[in-house]
PDB file of N, CA and C in Angstrom:
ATOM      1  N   UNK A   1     -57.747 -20.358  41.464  1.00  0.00           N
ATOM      2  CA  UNK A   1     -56.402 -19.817  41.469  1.00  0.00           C
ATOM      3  C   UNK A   1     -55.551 -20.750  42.328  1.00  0.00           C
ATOM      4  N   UNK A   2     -54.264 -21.121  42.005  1.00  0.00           N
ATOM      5  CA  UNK A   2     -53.403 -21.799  42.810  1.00  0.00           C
ATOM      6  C   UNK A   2     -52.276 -20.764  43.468  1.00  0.00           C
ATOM      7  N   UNK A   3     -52.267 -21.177  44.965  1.00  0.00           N
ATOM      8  CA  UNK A   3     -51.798 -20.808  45.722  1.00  0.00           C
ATOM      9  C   UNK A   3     -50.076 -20.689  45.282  1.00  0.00           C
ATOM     10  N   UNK A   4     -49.425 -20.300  45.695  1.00  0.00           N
ATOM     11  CA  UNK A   4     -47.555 -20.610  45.724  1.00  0.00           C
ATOM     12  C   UNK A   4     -47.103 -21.989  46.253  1.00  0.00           C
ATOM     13  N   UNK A   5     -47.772 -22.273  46.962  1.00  0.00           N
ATOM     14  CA  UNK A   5     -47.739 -23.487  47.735  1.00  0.00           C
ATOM     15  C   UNK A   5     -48.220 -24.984  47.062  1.00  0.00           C
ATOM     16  N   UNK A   6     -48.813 -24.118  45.994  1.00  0.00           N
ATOM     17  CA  UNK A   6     -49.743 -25.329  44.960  1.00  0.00           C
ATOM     18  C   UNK A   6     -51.187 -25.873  45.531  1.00  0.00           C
ATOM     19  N   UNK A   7     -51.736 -24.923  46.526  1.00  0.00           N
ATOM     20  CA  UNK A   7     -52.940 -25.055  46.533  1.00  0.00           C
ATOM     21  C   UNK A   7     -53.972 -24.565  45.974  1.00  0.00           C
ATOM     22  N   UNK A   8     -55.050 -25.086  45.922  1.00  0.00           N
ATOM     23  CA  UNK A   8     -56.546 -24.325  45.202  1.00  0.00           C
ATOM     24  C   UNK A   8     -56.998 -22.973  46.061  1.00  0.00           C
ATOM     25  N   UNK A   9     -57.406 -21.648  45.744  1.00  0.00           N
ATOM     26  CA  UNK A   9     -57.948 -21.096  46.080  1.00  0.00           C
ATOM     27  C   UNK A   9     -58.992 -20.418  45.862  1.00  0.00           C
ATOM     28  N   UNK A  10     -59.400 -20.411  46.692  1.00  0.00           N
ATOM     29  CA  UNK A  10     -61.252 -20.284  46.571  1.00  0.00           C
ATOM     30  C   UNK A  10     -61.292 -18.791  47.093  1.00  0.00           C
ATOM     31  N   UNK A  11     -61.902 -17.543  45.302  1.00  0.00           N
ATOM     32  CA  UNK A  11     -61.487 -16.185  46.092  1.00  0.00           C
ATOM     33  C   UNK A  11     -63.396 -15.818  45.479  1.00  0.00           C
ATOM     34  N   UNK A  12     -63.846 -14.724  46.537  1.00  0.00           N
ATOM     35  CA  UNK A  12     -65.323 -14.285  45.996  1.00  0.00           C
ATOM     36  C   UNK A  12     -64.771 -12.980  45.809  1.00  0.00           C
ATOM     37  N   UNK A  13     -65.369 -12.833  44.324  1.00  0.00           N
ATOM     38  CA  UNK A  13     -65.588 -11.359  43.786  1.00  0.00           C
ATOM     39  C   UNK A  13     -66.688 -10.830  43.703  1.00  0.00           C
ATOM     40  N   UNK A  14     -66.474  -9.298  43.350  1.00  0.00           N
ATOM     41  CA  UNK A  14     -67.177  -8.516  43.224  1.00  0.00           C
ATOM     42  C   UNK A  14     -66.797  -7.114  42.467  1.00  0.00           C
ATOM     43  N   UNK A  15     -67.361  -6.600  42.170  1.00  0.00           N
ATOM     44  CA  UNK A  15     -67.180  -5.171  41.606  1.00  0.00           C
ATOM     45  C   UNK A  15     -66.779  -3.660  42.849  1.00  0.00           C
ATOM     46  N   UNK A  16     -67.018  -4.473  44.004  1.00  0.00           N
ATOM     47  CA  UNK A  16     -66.940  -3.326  44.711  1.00  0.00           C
ATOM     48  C   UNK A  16     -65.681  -3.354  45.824  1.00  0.00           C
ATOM     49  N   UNK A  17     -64.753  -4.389  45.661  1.00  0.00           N
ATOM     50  CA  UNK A  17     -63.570  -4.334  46.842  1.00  0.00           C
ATOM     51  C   UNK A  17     -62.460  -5.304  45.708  1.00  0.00           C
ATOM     52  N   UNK A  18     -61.496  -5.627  46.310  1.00  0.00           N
ATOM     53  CA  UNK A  18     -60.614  -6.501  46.028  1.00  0.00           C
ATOM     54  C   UNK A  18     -60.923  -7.755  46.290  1.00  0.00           C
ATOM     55  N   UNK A  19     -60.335  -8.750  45.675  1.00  0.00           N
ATOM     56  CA  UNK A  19     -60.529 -10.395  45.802  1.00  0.00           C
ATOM     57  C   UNK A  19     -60.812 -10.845  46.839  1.00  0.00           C
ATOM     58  N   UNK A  20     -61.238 -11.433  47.807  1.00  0.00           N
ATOM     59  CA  UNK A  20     -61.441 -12.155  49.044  1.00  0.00           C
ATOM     60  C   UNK A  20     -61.503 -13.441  48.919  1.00  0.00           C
ATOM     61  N   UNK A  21     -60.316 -13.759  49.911  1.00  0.00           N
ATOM     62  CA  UNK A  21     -60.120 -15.661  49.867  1.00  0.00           C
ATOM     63  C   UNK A  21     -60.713 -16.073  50.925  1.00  0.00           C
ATOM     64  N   UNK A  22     -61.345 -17.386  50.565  1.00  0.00           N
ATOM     65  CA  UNK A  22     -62.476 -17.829  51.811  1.00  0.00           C
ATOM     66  C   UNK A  22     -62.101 -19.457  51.667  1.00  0.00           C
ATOM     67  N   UNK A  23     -62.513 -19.853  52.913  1.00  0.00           N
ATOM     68  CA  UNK A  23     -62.264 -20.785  53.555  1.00  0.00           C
ATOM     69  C   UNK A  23     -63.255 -21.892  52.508  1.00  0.00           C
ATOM     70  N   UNK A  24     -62.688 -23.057  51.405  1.00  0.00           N
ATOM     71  CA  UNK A  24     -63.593 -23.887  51.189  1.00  0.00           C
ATOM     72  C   UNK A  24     -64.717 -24.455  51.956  1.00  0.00           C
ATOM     73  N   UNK A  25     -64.476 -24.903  53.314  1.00  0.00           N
ATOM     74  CA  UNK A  25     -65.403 -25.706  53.646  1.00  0.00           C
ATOM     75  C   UNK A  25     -66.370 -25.025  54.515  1.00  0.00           C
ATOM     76  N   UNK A  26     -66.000 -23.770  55.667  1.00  0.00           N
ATOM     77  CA  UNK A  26     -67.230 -23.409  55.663  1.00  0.00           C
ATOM     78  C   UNK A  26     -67.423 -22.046  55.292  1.00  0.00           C
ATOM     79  N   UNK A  27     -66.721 -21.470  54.161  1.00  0.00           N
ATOM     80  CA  UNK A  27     -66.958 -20.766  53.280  1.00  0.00           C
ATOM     81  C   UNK A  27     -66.426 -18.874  54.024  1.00  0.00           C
ATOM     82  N   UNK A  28     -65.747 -19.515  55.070  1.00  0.00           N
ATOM     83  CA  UNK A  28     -65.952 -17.758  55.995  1.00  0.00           C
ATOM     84  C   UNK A  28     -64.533 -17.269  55.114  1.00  0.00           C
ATOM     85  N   UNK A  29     -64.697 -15.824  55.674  1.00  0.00           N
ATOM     86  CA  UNK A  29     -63.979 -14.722  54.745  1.00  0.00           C
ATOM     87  C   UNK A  29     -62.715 -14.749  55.543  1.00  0.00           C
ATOM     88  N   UNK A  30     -61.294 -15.081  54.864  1.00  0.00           N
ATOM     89  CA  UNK A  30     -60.244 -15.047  54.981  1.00  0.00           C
ATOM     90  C   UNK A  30     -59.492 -13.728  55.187  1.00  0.00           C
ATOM     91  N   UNK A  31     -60.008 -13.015  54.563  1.00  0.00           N
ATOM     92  CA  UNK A  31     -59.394 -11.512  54.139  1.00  0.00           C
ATOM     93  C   UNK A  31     -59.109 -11.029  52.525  1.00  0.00           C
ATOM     94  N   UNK A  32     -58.794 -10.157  52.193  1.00  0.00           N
ATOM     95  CA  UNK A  32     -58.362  -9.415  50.958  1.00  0.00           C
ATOM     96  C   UNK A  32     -57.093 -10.580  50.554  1.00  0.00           C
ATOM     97  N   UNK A  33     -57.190 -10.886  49.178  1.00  0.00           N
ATOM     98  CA  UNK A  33     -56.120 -12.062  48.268  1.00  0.00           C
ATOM     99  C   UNK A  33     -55.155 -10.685  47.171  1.00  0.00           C
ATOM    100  N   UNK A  34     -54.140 -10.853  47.377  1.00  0.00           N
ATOM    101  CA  UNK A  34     -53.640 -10.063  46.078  1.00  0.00           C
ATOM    102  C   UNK A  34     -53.191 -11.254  45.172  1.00  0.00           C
ATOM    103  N   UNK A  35     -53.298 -12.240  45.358  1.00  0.00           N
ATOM    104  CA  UNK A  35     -53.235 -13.358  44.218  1.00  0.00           C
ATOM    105  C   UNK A  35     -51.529 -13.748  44.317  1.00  0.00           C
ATOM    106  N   UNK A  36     -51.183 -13.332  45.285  1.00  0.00           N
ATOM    107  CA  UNK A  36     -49.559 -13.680  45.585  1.00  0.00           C
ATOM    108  C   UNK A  36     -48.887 -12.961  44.908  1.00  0.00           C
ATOM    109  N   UNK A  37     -48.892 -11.841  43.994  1.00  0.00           N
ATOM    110  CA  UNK A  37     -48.221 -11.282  43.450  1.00  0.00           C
ATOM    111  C   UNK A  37     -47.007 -10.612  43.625  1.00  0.00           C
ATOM    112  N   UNK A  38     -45.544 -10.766  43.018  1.00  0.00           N
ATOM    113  CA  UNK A  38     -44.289 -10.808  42.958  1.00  0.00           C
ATOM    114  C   UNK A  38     -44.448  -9.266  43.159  1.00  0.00           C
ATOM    115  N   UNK A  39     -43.276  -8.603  43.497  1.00  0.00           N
ATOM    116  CA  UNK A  39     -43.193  -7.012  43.803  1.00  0.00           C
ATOM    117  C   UNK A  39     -42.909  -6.633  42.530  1.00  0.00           C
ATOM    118  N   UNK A  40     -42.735  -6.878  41.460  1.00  0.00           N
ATOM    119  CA  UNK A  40     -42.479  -6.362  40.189  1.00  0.00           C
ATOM    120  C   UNK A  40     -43.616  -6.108  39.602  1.00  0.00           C
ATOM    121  N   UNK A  41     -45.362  -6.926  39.731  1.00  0.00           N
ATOM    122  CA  UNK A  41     -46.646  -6.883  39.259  1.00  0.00           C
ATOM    123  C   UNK A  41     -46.425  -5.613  40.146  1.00  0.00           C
ATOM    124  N   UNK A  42     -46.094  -4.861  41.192  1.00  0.00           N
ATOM    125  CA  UNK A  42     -46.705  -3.120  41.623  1.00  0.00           C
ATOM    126  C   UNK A  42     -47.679  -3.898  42.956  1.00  0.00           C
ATOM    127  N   UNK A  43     -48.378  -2.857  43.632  1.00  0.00           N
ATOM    128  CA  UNK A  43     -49.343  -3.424  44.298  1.00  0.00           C
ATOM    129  C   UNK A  43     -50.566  -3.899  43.765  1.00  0.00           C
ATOM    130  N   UNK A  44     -51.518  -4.761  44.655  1.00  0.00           N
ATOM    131  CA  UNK A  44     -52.593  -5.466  43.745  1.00  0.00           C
ATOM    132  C   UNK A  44     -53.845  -5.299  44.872  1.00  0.00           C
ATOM    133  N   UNK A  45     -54.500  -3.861  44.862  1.00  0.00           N
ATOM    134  CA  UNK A  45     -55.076  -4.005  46.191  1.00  0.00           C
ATOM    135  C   UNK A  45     -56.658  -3.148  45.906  1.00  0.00           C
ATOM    136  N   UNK A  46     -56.689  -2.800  44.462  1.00  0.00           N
ATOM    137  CA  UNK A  46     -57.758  -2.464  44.394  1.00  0.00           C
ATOM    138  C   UNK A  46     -59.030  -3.081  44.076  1.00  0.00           C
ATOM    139  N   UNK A  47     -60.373  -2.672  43.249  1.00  0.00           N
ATOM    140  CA  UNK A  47     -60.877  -3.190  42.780  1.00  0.00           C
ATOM    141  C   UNK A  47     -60.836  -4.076  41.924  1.00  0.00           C
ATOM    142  N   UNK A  48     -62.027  -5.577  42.156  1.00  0.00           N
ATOM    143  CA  UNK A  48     -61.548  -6.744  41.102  1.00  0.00           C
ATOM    144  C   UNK A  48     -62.995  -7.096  40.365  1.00  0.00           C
ATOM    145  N   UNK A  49     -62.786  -7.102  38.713  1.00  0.00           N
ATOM    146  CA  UNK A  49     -63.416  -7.523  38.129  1.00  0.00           C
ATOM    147  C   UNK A  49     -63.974  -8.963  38.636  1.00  0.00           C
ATOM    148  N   UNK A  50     -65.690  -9.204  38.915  1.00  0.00           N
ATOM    149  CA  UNK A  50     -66.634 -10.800  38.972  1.00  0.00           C
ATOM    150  C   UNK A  50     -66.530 -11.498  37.574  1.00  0.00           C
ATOM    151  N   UNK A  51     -65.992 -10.658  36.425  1.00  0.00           N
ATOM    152  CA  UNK A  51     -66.254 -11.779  35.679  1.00  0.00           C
ATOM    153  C   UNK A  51     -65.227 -11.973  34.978  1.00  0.00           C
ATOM    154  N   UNK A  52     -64.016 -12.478  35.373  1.00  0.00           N
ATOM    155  CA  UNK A  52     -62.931 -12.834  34.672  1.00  0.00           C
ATOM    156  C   UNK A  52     -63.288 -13.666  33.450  1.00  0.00           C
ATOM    157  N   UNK A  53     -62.597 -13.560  32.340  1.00  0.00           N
ATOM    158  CA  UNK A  53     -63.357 -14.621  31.156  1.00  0.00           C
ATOM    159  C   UNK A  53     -61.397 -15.379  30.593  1.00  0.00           C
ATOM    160  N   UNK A  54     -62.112 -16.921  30.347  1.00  0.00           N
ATOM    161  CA  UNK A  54     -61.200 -17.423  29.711  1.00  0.00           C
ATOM    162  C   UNK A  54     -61.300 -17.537  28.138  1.00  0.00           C
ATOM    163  N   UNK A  55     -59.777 -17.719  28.152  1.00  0.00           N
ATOM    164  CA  UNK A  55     -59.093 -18.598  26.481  1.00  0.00           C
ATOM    165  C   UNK A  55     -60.143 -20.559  26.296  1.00  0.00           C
ATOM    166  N   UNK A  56     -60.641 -20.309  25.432  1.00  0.00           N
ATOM    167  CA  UNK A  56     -60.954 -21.357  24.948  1.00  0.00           C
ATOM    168  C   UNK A  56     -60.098 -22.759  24.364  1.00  0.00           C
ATOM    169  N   UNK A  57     -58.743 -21.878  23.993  1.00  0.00           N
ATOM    170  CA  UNK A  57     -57.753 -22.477  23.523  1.00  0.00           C
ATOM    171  C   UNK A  57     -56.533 -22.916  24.053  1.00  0.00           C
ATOM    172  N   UNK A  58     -56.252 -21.865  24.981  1.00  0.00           N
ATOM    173  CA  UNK A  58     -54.931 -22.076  25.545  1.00  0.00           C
ATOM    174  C   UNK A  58     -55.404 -22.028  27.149  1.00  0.00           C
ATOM    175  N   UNK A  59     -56.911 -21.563  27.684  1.00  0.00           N
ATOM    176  CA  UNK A  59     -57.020 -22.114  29.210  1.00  0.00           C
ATOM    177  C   UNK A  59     -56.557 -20.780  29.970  1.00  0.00           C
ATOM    178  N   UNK A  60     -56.115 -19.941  28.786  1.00  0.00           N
ATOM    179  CA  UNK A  60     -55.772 -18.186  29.728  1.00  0.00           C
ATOM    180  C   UNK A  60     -57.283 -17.457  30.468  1.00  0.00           C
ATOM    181  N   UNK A  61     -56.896 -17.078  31.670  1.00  0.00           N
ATOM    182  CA  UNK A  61     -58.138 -16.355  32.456  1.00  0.00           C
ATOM    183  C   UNK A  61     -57.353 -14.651  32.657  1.00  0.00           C
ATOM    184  N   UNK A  62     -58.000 -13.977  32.044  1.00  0.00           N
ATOM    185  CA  UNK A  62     -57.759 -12.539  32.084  1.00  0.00           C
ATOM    186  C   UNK A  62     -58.973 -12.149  32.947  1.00  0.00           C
ATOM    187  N   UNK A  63     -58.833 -10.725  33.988  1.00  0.00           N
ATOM    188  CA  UNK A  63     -59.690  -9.943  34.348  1.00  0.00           C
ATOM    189  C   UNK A  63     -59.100  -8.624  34.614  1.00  0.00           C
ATOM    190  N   UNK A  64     -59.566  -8.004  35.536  1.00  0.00           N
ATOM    191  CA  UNK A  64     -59.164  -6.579  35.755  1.00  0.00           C
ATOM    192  C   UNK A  64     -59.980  -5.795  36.969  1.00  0.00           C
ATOM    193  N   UNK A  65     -59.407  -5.154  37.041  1.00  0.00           N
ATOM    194  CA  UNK A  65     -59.461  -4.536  38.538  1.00  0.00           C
ATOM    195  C   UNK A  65     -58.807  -2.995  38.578  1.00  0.00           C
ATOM    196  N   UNK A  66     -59.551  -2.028  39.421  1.00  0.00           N
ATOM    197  CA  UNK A  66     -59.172  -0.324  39.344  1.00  0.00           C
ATOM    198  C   UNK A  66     -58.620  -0.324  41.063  1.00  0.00           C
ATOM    199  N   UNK A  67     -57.760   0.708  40.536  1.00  0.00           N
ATOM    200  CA  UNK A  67     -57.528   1.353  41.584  1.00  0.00           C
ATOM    201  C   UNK A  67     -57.449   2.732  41.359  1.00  0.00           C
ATOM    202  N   UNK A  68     -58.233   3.582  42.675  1.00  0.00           N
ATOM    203  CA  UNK A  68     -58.110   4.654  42.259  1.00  0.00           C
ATOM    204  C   UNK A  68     -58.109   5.597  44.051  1.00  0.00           C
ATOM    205  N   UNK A  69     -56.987   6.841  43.345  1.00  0.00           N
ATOM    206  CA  UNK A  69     -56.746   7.693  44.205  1.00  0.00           C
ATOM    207  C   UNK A  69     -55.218   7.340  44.477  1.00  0.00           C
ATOM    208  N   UNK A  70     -54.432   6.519  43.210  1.00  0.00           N
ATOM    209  CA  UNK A  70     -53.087   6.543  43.486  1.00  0.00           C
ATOM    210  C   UNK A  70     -52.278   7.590  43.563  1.00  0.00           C
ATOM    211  N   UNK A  71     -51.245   8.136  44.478  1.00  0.00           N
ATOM    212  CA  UNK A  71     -50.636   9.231  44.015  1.00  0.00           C
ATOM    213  C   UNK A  71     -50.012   9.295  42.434  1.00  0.00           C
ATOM    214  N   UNK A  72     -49.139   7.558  42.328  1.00  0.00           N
ATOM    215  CA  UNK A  72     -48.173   7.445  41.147  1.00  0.00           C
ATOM    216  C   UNK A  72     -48.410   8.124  39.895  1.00  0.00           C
ATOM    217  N   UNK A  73     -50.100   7.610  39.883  1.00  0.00           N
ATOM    218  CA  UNK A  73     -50.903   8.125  39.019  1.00  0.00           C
ATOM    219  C   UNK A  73     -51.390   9.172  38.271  1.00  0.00           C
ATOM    220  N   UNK A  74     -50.820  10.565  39.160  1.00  0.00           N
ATOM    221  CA  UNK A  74     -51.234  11.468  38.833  1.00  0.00           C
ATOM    222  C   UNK A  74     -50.934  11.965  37.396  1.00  0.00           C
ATOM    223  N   UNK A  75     -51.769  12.934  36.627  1.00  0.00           N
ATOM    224  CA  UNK A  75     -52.801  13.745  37.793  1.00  0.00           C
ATOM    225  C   UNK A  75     -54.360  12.997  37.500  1.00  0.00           C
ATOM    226  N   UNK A  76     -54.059  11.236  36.793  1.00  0.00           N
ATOM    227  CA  UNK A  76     -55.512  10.782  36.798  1.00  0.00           C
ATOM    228  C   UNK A  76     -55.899  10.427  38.578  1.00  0.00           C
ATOM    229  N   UNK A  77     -54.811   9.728  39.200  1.00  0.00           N
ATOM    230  CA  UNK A  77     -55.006   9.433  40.898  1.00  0.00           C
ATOM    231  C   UNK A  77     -55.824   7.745  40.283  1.00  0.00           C
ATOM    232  N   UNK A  78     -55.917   7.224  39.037  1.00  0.00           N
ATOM    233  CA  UNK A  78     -56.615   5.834  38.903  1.00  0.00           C
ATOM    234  C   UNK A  78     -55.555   5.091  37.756  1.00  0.00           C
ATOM    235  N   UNK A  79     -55.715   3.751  38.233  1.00  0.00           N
ATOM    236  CA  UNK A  79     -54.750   2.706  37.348  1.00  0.00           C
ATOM    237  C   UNK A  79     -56.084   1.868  37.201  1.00  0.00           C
ATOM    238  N   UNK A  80     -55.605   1.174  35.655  1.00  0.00           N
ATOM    239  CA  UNK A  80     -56.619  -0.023  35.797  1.00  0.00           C
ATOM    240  C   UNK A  80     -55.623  -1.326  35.322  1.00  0.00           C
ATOM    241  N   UNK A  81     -55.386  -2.069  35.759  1.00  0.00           N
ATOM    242  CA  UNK A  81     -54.799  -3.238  36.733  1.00  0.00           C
ATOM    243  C   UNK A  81     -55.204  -4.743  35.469  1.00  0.00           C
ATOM    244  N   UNK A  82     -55.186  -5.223  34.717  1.00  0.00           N
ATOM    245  CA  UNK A  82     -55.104  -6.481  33.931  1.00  0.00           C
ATOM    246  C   UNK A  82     -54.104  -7.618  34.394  1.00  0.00           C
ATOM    247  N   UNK A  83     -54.839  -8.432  34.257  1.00  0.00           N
ATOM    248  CA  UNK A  83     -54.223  -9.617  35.243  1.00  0.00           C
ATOM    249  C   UNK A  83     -54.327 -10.553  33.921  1.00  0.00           C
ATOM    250  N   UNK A  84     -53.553 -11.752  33.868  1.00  0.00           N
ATOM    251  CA  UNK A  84     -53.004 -12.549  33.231  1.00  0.00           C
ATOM    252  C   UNK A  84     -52.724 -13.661  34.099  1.00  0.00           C
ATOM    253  N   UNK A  85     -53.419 -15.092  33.713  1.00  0.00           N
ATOM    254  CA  UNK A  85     -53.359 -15.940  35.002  1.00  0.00           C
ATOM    255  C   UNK A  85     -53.417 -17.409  34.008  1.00  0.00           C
ATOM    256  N   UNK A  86     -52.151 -18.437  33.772  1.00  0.00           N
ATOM    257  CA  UNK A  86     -52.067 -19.470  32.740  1.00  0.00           C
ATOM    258  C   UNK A  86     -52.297 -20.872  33.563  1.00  0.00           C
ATOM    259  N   UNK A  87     -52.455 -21.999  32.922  1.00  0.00           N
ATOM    260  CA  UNK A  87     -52.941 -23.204  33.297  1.00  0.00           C
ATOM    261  C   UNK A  87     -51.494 -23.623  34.068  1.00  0.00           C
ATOM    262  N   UNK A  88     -52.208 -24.526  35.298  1.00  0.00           N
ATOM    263  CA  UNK A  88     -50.788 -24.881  35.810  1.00  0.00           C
ATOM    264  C   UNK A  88     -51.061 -26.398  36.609  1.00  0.00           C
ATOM    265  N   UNK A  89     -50.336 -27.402  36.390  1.00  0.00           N
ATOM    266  CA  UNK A  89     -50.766 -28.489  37.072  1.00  0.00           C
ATOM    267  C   UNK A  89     -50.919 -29.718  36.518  1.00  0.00           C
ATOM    268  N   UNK A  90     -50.668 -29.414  34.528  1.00  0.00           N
ATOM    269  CA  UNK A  90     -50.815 -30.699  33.971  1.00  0.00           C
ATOM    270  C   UNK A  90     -49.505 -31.729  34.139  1.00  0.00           C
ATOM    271  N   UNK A  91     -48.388 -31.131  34.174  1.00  0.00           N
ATOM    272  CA  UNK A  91     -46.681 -31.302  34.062  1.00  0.00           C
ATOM    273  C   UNK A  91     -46.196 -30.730  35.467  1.00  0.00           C
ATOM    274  N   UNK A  92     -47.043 -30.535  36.367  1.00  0.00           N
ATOM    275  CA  UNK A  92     -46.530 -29.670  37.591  1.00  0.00           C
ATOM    276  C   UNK A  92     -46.924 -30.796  38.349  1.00  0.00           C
ATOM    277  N   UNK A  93     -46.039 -31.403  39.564  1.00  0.00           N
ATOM    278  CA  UNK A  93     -46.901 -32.316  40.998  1.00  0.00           C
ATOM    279  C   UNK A  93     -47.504 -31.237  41.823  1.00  0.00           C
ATOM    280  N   UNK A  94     -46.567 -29.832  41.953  1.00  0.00           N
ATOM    281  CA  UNK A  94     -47.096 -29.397  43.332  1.00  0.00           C
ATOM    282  C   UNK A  94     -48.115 -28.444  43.190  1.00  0.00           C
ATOM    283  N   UNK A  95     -48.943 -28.778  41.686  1.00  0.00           N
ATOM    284  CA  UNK A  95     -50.532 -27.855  41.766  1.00  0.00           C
ATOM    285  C   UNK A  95     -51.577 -28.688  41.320  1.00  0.00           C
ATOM    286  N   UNK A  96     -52.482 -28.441  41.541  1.00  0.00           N
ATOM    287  CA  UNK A  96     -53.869 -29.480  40.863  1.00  0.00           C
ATOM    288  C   UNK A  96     -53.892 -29.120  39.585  1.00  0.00           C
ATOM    289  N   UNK A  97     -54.430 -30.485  39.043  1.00  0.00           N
ATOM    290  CA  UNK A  97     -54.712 -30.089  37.392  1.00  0.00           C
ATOM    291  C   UNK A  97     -55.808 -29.171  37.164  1.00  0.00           C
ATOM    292  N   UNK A  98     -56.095 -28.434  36.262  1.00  0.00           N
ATOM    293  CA  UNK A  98     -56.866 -27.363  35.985  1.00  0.00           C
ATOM    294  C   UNK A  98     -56.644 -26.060  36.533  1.00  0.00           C
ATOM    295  N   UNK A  99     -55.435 -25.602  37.667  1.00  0.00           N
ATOM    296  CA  UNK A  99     -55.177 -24.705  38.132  1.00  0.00           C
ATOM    297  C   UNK A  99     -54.246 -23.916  37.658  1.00  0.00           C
ATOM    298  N   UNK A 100     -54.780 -22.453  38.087  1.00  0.00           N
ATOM    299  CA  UNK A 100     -54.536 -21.274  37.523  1.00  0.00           C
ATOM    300  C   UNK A 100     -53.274 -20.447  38.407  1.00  0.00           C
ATOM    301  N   UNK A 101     -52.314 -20.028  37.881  1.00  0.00           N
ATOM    302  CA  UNK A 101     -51.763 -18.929  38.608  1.00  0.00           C
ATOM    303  C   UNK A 101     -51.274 -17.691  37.655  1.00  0.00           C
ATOM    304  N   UNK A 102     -50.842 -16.867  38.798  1.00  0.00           N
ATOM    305  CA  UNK A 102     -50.735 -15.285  38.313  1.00  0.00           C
ATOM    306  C   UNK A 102     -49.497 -15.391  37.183  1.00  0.00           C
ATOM    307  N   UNK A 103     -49.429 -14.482  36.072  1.00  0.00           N
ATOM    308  CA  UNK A 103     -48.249 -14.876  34.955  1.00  0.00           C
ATOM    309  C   UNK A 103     -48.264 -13.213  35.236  1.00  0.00           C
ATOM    310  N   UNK A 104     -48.558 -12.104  35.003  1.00  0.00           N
ATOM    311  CA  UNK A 104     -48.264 -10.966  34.631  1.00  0.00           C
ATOM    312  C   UNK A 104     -49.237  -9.933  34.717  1.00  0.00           C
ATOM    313  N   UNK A 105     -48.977  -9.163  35.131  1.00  0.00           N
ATOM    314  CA  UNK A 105     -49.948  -7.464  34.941  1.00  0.00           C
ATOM    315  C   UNK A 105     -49.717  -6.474  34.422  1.00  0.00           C
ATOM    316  N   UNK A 106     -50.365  -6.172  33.730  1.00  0.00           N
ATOM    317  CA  UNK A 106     -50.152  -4.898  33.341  1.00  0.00           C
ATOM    318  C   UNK A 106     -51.015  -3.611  34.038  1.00  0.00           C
ATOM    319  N   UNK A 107     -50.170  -2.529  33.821  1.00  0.00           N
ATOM    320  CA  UNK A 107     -50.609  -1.411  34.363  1.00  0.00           C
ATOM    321  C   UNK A 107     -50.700  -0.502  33.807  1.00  0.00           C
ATOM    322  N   UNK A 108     -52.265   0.356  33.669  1.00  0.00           N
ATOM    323  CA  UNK A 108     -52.373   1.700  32.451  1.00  0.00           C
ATOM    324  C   UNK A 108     -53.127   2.562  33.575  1.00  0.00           C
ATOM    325  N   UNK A 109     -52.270   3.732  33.570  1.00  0.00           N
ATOM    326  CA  UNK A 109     -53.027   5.090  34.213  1.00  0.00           C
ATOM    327  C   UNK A 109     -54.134   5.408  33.392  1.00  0.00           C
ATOM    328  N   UNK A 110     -55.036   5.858  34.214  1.00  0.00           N
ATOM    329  CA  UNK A 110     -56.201   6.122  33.262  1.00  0.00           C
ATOM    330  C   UNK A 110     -56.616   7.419  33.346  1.00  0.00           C
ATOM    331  N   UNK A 111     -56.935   8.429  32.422  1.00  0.00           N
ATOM    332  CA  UNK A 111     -57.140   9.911  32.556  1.00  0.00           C
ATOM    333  C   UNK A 111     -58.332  10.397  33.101  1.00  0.00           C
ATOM    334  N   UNK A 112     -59.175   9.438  33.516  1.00  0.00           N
ATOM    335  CA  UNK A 112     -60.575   9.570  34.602  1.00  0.00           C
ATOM    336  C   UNK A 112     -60.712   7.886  35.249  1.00  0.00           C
ATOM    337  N   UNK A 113     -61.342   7.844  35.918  1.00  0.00           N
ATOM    338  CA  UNK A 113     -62.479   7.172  36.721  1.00  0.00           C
ATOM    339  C   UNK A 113     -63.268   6.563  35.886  1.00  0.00           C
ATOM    340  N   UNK A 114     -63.405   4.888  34.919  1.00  0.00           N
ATOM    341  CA  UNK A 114     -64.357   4.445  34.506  1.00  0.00           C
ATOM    342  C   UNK A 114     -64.611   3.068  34.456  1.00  0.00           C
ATOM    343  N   UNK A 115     -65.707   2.624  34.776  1.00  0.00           N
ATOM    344  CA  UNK A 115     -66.216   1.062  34.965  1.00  0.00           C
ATOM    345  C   UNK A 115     -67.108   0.575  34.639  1.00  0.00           C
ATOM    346  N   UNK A 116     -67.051  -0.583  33.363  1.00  0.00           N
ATOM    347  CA  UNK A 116     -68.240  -0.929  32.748  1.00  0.00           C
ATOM    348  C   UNK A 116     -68.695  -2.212  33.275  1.00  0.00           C
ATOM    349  N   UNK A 117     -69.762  -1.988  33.641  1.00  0.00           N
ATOM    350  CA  UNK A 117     -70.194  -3.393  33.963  1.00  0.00           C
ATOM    351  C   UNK A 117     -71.383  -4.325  32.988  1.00  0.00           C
TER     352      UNK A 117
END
């Protein structure tokens, strides 16, 4: 993922918290990443899909991530969170080539609690 700044970021997932950005070189835990997201994506603070999968074609990386126990939400209290993240850096100086940033989210209340892994 590229930073705002046009740096690389190095985030470890999991199924059980939100993104965590860590230090490339000796790998220690930075804290919780919401991926820089603009106040219009909503908040970005729940659970994050490990296996984001890309476009073969166009280089798009989609994943997804829950949150649950929102009030907004009610009366499910869970959102599930789709992320949208496009190539950035071929025509850009201030990102590396092959890098990714945030384009858009979408947001669907969900009428229970569910996660396939």
């Amino acid at each position: 993922i590229t930073s705002k700044e046009g740096k690389k970021v190095l985030l470890a997932l999991s199924e059980g918290g939100p993104p965590m950005k860590m230090d490339p070189i000796s790998l220690e835990t930075l804290g919780s990443y919401d991926y820089e997201a603009p106040a219009e994506f909503g908040k970005i603070d729940g659970m994050a899909s490990a296996h984001p999968s890309e476009c073969p074609t166009t280089g798009e990386m989609y994943t997804c991530g829950l949150r649950i126990g929102v009030p907004t939400a009610w009366p499910s209290l869970t959102e599930l969170k789709v992320f949208k993240f496009v190539p950035v850096g071929d025509n850009d100086s201030t990102a590396a080539k092959g890098s990714l940033e945030l384009d858009c989210v979408a947001t669907i209340d969900m009428p229970t609690i569910g996660f396939v892994h």
